[in-house]
Protein backbone atom coordinates (compact mmCIF):
# COMPACT_ATOMS: atom_id res chain seq x y z
CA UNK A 1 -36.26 0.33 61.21
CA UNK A 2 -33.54 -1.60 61.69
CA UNK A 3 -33.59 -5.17 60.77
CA UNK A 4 -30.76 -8.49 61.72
CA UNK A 5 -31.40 -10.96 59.08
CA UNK A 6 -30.31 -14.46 60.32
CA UNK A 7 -29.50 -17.31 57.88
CA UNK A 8 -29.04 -20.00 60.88
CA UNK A 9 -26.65 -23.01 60.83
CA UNK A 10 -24.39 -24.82 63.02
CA UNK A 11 -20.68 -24.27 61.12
CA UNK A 12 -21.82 -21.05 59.80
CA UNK A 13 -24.65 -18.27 60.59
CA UNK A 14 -24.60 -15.68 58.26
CA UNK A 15 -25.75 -12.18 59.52
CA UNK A 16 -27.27 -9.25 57.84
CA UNK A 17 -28.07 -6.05 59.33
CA UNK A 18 -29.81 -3.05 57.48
CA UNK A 19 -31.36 0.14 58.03
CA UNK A 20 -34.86 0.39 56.31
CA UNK A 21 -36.14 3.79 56.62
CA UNK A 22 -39.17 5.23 54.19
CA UNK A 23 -38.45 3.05 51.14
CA UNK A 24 -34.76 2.94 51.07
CA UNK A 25 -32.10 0.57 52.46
CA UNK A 26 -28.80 1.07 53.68
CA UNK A 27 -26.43 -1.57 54.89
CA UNK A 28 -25.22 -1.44 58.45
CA UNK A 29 -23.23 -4.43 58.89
CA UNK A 30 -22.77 -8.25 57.49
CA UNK A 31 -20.85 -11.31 57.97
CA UNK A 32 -21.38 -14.51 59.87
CA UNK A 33 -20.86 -16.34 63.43
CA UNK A 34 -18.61 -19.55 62.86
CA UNK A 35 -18.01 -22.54 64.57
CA UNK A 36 -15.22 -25.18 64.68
CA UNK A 37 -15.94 -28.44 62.96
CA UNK A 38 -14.75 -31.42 65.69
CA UNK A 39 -16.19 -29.76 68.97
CA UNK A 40 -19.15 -30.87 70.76
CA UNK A 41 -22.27 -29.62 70.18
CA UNK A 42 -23.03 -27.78 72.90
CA UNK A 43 -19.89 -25.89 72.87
CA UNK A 44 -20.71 -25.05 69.21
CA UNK A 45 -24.62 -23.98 70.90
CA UNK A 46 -23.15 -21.82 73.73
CA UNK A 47 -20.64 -19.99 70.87
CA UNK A 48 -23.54 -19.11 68.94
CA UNK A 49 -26.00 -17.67 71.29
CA UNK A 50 -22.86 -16.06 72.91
CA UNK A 51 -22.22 -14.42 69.29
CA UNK A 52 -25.86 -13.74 68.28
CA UNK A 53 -26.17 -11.70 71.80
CA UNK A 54 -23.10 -9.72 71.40
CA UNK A 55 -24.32 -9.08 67.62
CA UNK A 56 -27.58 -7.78 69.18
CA UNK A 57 -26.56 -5.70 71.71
CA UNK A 58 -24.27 -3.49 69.12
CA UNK A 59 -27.08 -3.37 66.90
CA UNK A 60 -30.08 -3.01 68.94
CA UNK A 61 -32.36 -4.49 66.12
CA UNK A 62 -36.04 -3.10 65.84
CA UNK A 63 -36.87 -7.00 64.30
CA UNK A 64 -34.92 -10.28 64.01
CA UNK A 65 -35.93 -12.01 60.44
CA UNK A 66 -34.89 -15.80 60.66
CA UNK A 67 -35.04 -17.81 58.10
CA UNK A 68 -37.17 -21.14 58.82
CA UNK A 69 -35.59 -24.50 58.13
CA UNK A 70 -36.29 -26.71 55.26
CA UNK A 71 -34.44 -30.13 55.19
CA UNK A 72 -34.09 -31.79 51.87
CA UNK A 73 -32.05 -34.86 51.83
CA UNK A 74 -29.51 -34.41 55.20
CA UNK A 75 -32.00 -35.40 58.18
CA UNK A 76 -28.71 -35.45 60.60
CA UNK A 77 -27.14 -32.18 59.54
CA UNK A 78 -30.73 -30.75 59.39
CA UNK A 79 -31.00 -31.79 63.14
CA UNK A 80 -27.81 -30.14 63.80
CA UNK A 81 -28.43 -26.40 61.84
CA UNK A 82 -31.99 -27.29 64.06
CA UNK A 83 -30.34 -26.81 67.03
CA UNK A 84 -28.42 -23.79 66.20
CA UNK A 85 -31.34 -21.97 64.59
CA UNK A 86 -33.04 -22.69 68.37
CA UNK A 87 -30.26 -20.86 70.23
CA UNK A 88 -30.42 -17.87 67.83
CA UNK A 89 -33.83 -17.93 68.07
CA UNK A 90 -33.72 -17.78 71.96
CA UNK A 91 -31.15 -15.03 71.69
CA UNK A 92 -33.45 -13.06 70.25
CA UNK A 93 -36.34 -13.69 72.49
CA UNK A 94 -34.17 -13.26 75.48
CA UNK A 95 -33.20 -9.84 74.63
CA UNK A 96 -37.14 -9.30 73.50
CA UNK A 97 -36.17 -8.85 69.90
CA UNK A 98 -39.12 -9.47 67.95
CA UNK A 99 -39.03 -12.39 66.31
CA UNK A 100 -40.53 -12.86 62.41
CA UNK A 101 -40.29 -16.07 60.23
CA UNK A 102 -39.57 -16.59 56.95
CA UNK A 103 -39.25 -19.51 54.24
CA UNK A 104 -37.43 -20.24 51.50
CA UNK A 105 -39.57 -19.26 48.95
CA UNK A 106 -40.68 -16.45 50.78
CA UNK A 107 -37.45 -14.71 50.84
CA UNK A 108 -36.94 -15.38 47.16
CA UNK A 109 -40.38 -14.39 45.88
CA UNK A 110 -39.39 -10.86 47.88
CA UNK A 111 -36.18 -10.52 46.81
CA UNK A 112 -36.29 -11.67 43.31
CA UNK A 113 -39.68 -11.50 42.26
CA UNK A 114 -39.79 -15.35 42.11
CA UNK A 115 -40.07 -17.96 44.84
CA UNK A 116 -37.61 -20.25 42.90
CA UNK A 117 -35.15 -17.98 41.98
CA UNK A 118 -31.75 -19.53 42.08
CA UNK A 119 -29.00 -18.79 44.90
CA UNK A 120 -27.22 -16.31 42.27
CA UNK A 121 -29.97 -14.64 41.14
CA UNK A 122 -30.86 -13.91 44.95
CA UNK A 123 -27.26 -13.27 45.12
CA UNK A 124 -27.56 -10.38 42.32
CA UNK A 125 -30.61 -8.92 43.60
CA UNK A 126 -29.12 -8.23 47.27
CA UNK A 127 -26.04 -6.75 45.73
CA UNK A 128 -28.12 -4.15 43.54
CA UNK A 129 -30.87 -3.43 46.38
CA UNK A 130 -28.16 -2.58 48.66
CA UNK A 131 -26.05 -0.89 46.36
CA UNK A 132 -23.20 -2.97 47.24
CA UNK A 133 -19.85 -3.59 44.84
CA UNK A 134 -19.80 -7.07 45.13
CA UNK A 135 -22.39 -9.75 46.27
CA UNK A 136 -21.34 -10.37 50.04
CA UNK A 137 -19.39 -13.84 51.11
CA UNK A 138 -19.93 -15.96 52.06
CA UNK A 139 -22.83 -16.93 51.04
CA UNK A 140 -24.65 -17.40 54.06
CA UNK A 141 -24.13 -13.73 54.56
CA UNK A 142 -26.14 -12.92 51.15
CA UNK A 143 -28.52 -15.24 52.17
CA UNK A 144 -28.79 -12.91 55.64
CA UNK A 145 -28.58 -10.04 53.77
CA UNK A 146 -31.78 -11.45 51.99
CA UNK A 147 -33.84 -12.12 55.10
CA UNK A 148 -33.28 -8.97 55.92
CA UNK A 149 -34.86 -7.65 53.04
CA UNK A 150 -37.61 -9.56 52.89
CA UNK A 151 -38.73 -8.63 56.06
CA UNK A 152 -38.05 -4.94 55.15
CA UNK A 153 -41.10 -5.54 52.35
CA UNK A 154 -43.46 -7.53 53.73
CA UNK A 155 -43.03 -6.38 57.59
CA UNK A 156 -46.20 -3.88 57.31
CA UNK A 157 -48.13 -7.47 56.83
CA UNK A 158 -46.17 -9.62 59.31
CA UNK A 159 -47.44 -9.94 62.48
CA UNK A 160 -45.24 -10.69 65.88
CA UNK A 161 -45.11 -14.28 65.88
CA UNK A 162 -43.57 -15.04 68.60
CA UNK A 163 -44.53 -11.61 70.87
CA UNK A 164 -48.47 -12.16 70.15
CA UNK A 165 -47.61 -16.17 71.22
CA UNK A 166 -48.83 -17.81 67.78
């Protein structure tokens, strides 16, 4: 199965693409979609989904694991990585990718055995289950990396979200 993690944002997207085949992972591709700070928003929006659909159609991903937002103190840049999580999202679904979710914690508890494991711990853990030489930058691209994984483990329990129209 091959899986396109997505750790969405607005400046930077990382993305994460593995191979997941009978227990064993092997990296395909990572690295992340950028945008320029200083130009309007919806040039930054059509840049992304642009990206995200070329990254889609190399890869022809069996499932697209997104991470799901969760806004702690930055309402305004939250709004902002909003909006560029919703064109990725729609990338996705436009190509009829299926779609899961996951949260913070959930991609922590299945990548590090703990749901508050800190960013280098996650970090460390996605460097030895991919068999990698270095932890991948930046870190949005771990962070991909991650989703990826995480939906590698728990998809036999995931449902379509977005496919079944939950």
């Amino acid at each position: 199965m091959i899986i396109m993690g997505i750790d969405p944002g607005i400046a930077t997207i990382g993305y994460g693409v593995i191979d997941y085949t009978a227990g064993r992972f092997s990296v395909i591709d990572y690295g992340a979609v950028t945008t320029k700070a200083g130009m309007k928003l919806s040039d930054r929006l059509r840049n992304i989904f642009e990206d995200i659909n070329i990254l889609i159609e190399r890869f022809h991903p069996d499932a697209f694991a997104v991470e799901e937002l969760f806004f702690n103190t930055n309402i305004t840049t939250g709004i902002s990585v909003a909006h560029g999580r919703g064109v990725i999202v729609l990338a996705a679904s436009v190509q009829n990718v299926p779609i899961f979710e996951y949260t913070p914690l959930q991609v922590k508890q299945s990548v590090a055995g703990y749901g508050r494991a800190d960013k280098a711990q996650v970090q460390r853990m996605v460097k030895s289950l991919l068999g990698l030489s270095a932890v991948p930058k930046p870190d949005d691209t771990a962070d991909a990396l991650a989703i990826a994984i995480c939906h590698a483990y728990t998809s036999g329990y995931q449902t379509l979200t977005h496919q079944e129209g939950v």
